[in-house]
N, C-alpha and C. Protein backbone atom coordinates (compact mmCIF):
# COMPACT_ATOMS: atom_id res chain seq x y z
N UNK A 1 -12.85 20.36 47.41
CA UNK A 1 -11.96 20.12 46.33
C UNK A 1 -12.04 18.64 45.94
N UNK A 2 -12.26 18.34 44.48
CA UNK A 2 -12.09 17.31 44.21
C UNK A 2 -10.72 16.23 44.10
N UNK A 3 -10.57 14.86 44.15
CA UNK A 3 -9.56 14.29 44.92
C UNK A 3 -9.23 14.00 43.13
N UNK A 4 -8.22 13.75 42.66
CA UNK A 4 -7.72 13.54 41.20
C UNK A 4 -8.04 11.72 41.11
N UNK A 5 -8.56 11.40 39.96
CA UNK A 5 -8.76 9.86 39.87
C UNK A 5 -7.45 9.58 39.59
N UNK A 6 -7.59 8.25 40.62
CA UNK A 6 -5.95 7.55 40.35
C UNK A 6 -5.64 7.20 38.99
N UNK A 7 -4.90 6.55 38.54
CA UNK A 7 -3.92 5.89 37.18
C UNK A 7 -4.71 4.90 37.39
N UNK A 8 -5.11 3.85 38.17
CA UNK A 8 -5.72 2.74 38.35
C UNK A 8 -7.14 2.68 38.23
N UNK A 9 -7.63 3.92 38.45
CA UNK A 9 -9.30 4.43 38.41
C UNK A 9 -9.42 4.71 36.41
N UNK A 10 -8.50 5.47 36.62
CA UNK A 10 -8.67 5.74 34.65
C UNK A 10 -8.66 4.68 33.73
N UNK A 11 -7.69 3.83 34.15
CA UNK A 11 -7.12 2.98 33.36
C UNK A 11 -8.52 1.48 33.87
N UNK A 12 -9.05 2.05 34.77
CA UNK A 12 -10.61 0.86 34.66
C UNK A 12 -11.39 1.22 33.85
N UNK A 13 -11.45 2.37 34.14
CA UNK A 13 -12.53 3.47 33.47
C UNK A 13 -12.39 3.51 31.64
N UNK A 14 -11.16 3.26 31.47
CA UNK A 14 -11.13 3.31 29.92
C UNK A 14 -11.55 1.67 29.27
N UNK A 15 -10.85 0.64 30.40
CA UNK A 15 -10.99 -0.87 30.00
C UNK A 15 -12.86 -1.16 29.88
N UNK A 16 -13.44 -0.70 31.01
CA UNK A 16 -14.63 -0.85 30.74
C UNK A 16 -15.72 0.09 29.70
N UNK A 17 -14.76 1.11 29.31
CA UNK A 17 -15.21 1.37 27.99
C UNK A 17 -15.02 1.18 26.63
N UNK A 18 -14.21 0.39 26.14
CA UNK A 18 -13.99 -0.53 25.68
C UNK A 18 -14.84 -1.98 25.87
N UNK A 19 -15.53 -2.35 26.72
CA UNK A 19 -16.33 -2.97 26.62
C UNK A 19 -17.56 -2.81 26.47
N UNK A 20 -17.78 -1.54 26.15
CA UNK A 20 -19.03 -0.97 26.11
C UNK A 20 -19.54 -0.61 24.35
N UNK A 21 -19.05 -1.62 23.69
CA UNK A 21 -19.13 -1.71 22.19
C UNK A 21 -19.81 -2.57 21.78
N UNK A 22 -20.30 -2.41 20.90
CA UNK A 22 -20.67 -3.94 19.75
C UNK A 22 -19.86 -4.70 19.21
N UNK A 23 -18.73 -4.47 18.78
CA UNK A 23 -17.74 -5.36 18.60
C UNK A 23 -17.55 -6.53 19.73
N UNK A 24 -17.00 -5.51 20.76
CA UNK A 24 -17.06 -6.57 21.67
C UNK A 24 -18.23 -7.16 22.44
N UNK A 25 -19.81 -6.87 22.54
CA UNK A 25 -20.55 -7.61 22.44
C UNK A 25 -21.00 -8.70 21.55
N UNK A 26 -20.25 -8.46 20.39
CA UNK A 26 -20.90 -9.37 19.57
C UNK A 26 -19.47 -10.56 19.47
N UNK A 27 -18.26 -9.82 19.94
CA UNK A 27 -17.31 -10.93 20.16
C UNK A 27 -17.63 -11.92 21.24
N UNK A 28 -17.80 -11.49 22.47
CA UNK A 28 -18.41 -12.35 23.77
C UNK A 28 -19.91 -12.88 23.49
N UNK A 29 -20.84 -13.02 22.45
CA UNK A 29 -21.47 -13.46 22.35
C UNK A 29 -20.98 -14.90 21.60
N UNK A 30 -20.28 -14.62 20.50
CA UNK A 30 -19.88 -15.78 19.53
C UNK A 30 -18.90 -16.45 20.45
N UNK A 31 -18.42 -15.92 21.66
CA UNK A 31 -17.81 -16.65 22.40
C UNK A 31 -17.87 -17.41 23.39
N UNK A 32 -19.14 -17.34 23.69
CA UNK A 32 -20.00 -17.89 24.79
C UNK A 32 -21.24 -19.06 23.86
N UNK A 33 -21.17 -18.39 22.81
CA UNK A 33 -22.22 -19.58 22.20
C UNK A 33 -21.58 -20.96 21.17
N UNK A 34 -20.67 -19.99 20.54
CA UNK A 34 -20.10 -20.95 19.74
C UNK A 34 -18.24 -21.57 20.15
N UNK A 35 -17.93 -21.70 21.86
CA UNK A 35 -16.27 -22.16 21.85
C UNK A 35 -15.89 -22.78 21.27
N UNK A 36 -16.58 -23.50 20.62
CA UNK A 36 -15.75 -24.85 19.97
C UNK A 36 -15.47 -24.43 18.50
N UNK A 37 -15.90 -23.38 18.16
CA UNK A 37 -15.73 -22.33 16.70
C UNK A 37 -14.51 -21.51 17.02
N UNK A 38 -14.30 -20.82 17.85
CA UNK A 38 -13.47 -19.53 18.27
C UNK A 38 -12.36 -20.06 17.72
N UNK A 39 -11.40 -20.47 17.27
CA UNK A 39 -10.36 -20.69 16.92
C UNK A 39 -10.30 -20.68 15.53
N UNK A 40 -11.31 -21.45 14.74
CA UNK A 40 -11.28 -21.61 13.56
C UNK A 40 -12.13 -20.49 12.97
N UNK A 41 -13.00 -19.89 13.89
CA UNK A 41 -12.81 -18.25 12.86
C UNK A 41 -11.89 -17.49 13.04
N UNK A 42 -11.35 -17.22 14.17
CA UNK A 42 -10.19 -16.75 14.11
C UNK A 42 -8.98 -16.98 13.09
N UNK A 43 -9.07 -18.06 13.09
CA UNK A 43 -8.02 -18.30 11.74
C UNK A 43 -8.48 -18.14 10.52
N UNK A 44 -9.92 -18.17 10.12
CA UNK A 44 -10.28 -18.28 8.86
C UNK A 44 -10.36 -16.44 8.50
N UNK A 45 -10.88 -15.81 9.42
CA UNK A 45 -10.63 -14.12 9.76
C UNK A 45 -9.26 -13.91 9.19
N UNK A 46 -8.53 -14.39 9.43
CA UNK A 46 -6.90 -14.09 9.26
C UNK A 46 -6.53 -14.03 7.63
N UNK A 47 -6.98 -15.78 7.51
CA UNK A 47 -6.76 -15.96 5.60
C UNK A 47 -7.13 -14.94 4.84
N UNK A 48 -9.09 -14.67 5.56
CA UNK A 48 -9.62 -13.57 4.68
C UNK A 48 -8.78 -12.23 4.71
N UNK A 49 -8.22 -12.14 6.32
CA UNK A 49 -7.51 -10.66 5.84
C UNK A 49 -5.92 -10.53 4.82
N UNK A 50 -5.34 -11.83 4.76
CA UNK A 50 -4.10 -11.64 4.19
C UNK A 50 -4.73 -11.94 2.86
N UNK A 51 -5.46 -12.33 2.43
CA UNK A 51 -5.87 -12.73 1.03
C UNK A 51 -6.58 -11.53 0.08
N UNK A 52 -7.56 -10.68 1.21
CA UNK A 52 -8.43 -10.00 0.66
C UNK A 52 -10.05 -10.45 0.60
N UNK A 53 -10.90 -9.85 0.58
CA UNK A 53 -12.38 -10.06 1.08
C UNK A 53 -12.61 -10.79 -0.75
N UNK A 54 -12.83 -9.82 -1.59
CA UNK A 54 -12.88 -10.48 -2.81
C UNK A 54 -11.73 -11.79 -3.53
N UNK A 55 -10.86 -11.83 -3.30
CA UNK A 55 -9.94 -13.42 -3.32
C UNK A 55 -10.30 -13.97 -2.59
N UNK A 56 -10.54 -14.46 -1.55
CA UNK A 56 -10.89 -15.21 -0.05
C UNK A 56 -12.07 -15.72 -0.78
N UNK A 57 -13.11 -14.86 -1.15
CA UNK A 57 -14.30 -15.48 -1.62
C UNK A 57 -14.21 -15.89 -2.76
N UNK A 58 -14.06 -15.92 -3.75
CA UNK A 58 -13.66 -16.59 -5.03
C UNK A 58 -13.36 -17.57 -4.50
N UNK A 59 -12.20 -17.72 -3.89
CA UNK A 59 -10.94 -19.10 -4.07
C UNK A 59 -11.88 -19.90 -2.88
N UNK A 60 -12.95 -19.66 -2.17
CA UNK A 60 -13.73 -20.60 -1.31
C UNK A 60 -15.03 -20.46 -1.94
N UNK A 61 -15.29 -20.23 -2.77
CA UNK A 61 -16.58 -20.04 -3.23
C UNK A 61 -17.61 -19.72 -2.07
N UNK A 62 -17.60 -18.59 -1.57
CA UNK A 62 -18.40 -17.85 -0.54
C UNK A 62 -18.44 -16.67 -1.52
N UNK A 63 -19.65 -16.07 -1.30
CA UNK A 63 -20.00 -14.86 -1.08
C UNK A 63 -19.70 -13.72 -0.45
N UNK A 64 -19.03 -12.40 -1.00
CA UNK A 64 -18.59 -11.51 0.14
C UNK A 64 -19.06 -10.94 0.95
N UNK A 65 -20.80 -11.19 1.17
CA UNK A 65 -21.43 -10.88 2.69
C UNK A 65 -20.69 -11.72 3.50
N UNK A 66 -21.03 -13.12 3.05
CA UNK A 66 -20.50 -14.12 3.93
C UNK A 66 -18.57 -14.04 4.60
N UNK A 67 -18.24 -13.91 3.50
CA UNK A 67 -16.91 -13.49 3.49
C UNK A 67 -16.55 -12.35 4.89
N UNK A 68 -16.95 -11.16 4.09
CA UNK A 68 -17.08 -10.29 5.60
C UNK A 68 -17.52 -10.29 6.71
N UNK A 69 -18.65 -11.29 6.55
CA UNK A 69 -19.31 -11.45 8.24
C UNK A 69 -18.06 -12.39 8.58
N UNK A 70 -17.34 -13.19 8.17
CA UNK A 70 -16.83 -13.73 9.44
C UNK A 70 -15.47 -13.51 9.19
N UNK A 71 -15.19 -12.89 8.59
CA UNK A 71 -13.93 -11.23 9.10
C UNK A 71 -14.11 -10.91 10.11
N UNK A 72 -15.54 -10.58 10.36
CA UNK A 72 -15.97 -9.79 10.95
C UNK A 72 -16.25 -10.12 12.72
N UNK A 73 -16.33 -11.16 12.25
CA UNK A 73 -16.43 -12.38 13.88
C UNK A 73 -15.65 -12.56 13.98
N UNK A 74 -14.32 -12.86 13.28
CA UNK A 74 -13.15 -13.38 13.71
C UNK A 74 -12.66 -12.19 14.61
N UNK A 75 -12.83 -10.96 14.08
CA UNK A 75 -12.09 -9.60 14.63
C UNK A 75 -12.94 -9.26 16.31
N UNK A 76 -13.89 -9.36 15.98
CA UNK A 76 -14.98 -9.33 16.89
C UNK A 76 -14.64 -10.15 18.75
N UNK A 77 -13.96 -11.42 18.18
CA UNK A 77 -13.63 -12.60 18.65
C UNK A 77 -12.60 -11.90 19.42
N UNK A 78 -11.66 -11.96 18.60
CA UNK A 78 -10.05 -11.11 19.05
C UNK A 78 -10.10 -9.62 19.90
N UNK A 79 -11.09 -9.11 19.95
CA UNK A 79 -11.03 -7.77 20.40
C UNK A 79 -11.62 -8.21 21.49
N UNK A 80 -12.80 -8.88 21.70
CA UNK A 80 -13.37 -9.16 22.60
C UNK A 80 -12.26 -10.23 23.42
N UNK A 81 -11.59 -10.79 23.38
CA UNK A 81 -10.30 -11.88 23.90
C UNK A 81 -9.86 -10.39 24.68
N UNK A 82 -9.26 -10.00 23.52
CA UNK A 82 -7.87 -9.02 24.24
C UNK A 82 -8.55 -7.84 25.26
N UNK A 83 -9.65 -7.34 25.44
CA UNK A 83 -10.18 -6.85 26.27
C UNK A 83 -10.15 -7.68 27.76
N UNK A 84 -11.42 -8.56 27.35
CA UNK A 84 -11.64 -9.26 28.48
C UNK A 84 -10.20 -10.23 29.41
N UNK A 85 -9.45 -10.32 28.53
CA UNK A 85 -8.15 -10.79 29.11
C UNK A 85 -7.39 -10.08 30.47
């Protein structure tokens, strides 16, 4: 008979799947290469999301690839934080 996985076995088992993403690889990458950035995409991630991808870029004169990629790192950043935390 098999023994039931503990609450503590699942609850690893789900954390390390959650790390088993691209998001969060590509968050722990920008986080390991660029620390001295991590904050200020994070915040600039933020503007773009309360502003909107198309306003954000206008009003900074970026481009909305550009725009979204670092939405996209900022989020990346944050997911990968709150995991690995």
């Amino acid at each position: 008979m098999a023994a039931k996985p503990s609450r503590a076995t699942g609850a690893d088992s789900f954390l390390e799947s959650l790390m088993d993403t691209s998001l969060y690889s590509m968050g722990a990458y920008f986080s390991d290469e660029h620390p001295d950035l991590v904050e200020d995409v994070i915040g600039e991630s933020e503007a773009i999301a309360a502003a909107g991808l198309r306003a954000y870029a206008e009003q900074n004169d970026m481009t909305l690839e550009s725009c979204f990629e670092t939405l996209l790192t900022g989020l990346a950043v944050r997911y990968y934080n709150a995991v690995a935390s």
